[in-house]
Protein backbone atom coordinates (compact mmCIF):
# COMPACT_ATOMS: atom_id res chain seq x y z
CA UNK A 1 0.00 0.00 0.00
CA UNK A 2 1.27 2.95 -1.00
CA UNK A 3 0.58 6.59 0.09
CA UNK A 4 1.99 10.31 -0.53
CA UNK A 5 2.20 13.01 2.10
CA UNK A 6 2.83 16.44 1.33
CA UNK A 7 4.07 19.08 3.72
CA UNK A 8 3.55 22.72 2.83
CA UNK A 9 5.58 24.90 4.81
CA UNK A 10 6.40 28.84 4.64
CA UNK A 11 9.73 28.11 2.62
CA UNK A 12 9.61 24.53 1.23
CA UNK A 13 7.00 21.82 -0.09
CA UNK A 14 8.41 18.53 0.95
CA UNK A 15 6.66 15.42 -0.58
CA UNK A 16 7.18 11.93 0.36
CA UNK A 17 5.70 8.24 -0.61
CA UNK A 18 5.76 5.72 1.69
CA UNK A 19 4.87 2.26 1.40
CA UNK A 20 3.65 0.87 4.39
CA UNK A 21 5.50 2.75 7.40
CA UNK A 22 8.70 2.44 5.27
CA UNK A 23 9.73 5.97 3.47
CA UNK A 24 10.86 5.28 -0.22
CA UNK A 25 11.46 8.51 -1.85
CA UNK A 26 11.39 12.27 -0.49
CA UNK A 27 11.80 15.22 -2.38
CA UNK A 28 12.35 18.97 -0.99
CA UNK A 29 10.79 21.72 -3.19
CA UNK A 30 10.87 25.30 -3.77
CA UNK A 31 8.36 25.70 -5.75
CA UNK A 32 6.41 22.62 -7.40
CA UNK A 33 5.11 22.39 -10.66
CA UNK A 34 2.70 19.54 -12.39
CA UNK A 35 5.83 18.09 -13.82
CA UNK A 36 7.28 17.34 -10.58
CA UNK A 37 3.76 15.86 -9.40
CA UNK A 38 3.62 13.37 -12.42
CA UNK A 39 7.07 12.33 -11.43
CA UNK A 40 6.57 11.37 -7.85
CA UNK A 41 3.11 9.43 -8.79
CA UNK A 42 3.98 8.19 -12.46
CA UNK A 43 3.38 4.12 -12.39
CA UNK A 44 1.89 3.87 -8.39
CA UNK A 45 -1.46 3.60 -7.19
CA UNK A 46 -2.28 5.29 -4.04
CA UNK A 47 -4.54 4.10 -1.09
CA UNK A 48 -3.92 7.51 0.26
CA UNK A 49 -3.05 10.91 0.25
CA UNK A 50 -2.67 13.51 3.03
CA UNK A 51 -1.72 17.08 2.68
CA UNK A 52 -0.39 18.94 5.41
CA UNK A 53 0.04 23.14 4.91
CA UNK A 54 0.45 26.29 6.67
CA UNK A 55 -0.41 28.45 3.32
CA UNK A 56 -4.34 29.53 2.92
CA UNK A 57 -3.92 29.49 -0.84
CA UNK A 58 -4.25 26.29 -2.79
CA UNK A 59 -1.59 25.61 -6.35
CA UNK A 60 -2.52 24.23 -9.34
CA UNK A 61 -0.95 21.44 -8.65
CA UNK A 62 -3.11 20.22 -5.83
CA UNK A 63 -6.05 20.20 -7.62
CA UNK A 64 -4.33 18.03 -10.57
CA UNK A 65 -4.03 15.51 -6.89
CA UNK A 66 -7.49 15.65 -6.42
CA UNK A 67 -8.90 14.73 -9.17
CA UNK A 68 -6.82 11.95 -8.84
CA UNK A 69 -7.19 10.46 -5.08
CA UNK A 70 -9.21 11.50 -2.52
CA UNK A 71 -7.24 13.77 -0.75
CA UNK A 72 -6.79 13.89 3.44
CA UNK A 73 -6.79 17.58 4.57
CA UNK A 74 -4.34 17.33 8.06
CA UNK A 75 -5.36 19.04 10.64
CA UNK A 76 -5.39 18.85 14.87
CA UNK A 77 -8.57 16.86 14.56
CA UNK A 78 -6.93 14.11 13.46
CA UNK A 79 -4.91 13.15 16.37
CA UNK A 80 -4.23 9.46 15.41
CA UNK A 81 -4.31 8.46 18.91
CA UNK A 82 -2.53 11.64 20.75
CA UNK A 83 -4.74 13.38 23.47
CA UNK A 84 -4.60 17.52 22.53
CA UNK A 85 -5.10 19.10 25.32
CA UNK A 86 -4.02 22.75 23.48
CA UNK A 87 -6.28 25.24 24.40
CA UNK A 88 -6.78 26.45 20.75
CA UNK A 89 -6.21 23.69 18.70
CA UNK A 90 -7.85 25.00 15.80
CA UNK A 91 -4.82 27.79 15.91
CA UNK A 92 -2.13 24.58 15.83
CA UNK A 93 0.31 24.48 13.12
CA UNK A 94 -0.51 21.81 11.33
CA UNK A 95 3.54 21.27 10.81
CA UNK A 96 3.61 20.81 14.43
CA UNK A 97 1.17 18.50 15.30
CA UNK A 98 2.19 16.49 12.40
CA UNK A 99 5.63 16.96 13.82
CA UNK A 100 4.43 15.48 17.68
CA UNK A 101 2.19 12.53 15.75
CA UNK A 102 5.72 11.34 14.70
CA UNK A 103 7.58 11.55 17.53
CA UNK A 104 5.70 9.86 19.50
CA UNK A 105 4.74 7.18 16.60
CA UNK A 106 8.46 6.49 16.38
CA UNK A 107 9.61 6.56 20.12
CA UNK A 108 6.14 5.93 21.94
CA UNK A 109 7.97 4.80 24.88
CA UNK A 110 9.97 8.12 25.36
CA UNK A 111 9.39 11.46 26.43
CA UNK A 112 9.66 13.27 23.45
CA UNK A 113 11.21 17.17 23.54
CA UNK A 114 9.95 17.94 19.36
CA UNK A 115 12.75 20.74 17.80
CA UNK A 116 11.73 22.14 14.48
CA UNK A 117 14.33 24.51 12.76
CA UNK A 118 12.28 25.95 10.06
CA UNK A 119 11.19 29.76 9.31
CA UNK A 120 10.40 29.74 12.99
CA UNK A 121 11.63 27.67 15.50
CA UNK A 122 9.44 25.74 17.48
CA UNK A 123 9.68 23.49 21.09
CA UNK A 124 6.71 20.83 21.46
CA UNK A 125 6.62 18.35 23.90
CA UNK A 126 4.16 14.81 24.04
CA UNK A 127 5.14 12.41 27.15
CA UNK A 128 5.04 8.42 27.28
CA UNK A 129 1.04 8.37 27.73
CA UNK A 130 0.98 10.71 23.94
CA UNK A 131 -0.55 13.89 26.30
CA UNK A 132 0.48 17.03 24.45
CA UNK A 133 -0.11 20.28 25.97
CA UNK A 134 1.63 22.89 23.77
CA UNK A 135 4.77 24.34 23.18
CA UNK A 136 6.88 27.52 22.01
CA UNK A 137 7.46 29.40 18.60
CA UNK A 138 10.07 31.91 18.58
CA UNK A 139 12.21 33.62 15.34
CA UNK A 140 14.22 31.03 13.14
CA UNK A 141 17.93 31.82 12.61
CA UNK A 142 17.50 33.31 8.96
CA UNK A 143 14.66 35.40 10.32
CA UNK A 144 17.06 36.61 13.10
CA UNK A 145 19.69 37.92 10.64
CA UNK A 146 17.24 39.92 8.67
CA UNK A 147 15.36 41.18 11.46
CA UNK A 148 19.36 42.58 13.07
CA UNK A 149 19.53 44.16 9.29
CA UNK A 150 15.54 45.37 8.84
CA UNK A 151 15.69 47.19 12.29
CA UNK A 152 18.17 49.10 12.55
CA UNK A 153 20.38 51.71 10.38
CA UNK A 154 23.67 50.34 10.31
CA UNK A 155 23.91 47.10 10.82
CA UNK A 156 24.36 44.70 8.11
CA UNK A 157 22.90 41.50 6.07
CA UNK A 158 25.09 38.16 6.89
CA UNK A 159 23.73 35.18 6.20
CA UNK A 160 23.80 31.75 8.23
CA UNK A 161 26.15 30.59 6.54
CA UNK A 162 28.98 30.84 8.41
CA UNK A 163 29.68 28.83 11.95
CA UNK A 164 30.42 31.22 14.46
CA UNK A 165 32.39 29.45 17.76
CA UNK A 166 33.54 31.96 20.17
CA UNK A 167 31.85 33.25 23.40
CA UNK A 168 31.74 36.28 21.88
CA UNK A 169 32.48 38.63 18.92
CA UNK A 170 35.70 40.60 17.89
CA UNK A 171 34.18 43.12 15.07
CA UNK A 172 30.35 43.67 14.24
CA UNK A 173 30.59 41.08 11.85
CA UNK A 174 31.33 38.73 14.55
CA UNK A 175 29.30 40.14 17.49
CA UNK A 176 26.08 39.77 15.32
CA UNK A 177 26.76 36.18 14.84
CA UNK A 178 27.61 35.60 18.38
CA UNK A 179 24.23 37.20 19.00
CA UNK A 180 22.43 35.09 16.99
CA UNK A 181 23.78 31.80 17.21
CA UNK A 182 25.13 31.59 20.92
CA UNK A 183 21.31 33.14 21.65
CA UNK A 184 19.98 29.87 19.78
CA UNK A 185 22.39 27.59 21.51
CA UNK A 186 21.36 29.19 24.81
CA UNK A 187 17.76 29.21 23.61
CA UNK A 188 18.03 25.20 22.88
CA UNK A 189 19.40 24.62 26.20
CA UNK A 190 17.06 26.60 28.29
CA UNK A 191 14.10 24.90 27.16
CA UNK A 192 15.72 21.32 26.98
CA UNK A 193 16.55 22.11 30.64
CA UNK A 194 12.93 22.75 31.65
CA UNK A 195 11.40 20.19 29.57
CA UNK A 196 13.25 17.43 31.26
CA UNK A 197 12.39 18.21 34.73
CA UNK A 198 8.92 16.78 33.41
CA UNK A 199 10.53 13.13 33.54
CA UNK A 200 13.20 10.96 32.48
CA UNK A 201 13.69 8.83 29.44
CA UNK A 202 13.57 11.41 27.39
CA UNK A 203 14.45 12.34 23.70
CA UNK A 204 15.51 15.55 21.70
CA UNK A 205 14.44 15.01 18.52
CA UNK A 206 15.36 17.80 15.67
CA UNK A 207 13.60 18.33 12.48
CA UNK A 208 13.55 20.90 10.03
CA UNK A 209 16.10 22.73 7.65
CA UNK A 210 17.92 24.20 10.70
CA UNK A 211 18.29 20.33 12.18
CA UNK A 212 22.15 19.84 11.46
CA UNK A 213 23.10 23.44 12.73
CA UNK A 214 20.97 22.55 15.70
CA UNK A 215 23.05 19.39 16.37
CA UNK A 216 26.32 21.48 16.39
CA UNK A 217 25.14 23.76 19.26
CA UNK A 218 24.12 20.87 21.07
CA UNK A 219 27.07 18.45 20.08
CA UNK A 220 29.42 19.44 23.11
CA UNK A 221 26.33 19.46 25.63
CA UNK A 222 25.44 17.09 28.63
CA UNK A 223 21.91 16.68 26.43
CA UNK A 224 23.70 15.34 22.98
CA UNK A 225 23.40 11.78 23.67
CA UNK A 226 19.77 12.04 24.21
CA UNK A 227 19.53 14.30 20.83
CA UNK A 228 18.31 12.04 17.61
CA UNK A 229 17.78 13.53 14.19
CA UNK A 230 14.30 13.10 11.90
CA UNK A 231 14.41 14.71 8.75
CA UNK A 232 11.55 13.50 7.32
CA UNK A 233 9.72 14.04 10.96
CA UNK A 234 6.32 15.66 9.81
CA UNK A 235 6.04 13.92 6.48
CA UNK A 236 6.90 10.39 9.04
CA UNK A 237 3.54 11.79 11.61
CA UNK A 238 1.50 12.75 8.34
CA UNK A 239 1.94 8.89 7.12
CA UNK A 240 1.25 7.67 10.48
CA UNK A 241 -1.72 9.88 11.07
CA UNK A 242 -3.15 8.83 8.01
CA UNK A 243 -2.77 4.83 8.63
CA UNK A 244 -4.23 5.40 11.96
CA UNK A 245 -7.04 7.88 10.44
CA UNK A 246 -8.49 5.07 8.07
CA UNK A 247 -8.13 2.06 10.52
């Protein structure tokens, strides 16, 4: 049985077929066009199809899907066996809660701190009996480096692409960075800290386009043994949610 999951987020479409629970191809996409759609489902037959977004507006290319298959519109009603007890879940990224489905799915006997380093980055947390209560959302690092830029007169646009060490910074250059990416490390750490005081056997799992840089900061911590990388983390709780939705 084979089904797709799509992931619309602010910056990136990410599409993915699984068959079964197993993940057989994932692509990442700027923008996607009906030539990239006939390529993913060209020669497969799909039991289902869920689509996960953050965007109001609807592409072409979606509709071209459901004419197709019947498509499965994610949201936080479909909880695929976590209990929600956010206070306005109709407000809940769907990113998110695709992002906790997953976790848990994978590692349903851990307590499961859920990192996502996208346009924003966000702290979730669902505990060994799949009870999620909410989380955090706070400015992603590429949003940090234009907001240092946007705000203020003089100083200027880096990007993230260069590591920044030291406790602090030498020139502005350098200072901004420290800024930035020490105020992430520090960020990560903080909330890790509290999180875990909620019980032990616990993971850190990281997701998003931010994930690897996330790992560095944490790398030399007394929380990077505990710290597992998930890629494919949403488009993973999207397949799950799914299976579970048409039990």
């Amino acid at each position: 049985m084979f089904n797709l999951a799509v992931d619309i987020g602010n910056t990136f479409t990410k599409i993915a077929v699984f068959e079964n629970d197993d993940l057989i191809k994932a692509k990442q996409y700027e923008h996607v066009d009906l030539s990239d759609i006939d390529a993913i489902i060209a020669g497969r037959s799909f039991a289902n199809v869920i689509i996960s977004s953050v965007k109001q507006t609807k592409d072409a290319w979606q509709s071209i899907l459901a004419d197709k298959f019947n498509i499965t519109k994610f949201n936080s009603q479909i909880t695929a066996g976590i209990n929600n007890h956010y206070k306005t879940p109709q407000t809940l990224g769907a990113d998110r809660w695709a992002a906790v489905i997953g976790a848990h799915y994978l590692y349903p006997s851990h307590n499961n701190i859920i990192i996502g380093g996208g346009t924003c980055i966000t702290y979730d947390f669902v505990d060994t009996a799949a009870n999620y209560f909410g989380g955090s959302i706070s400015p992603g690092l590429n949003m940090r480096y234009k907001a240092v830029n946007y705000y203020t007169a003089a100083l200027p646009l880096l990007t993230a692409d260069e590591k920044f060490d030291a406790t602090y910074g030498e020139d502005t250059a350098s200072a901004i960075r420290s800024g930035i990416q020490n105020g992430i490390k520090y960020e990560l750490q903080g909330f890790i800290s509290e999180y875990i005081k909620q019980g032990a056997g616990y993971n850190i799992i990281l997701h998003g386009g931010d994930s690897i840089f996330f790992d560095t900061l944490l790398k030399n911590s007394i929380f990077a043994p505990y710290v597992k990388i998930e890629p494919y983390l949403v488009l993973k709780g999207l397949n799950a949610a799914i299976n579970k939705h048409n039990d």
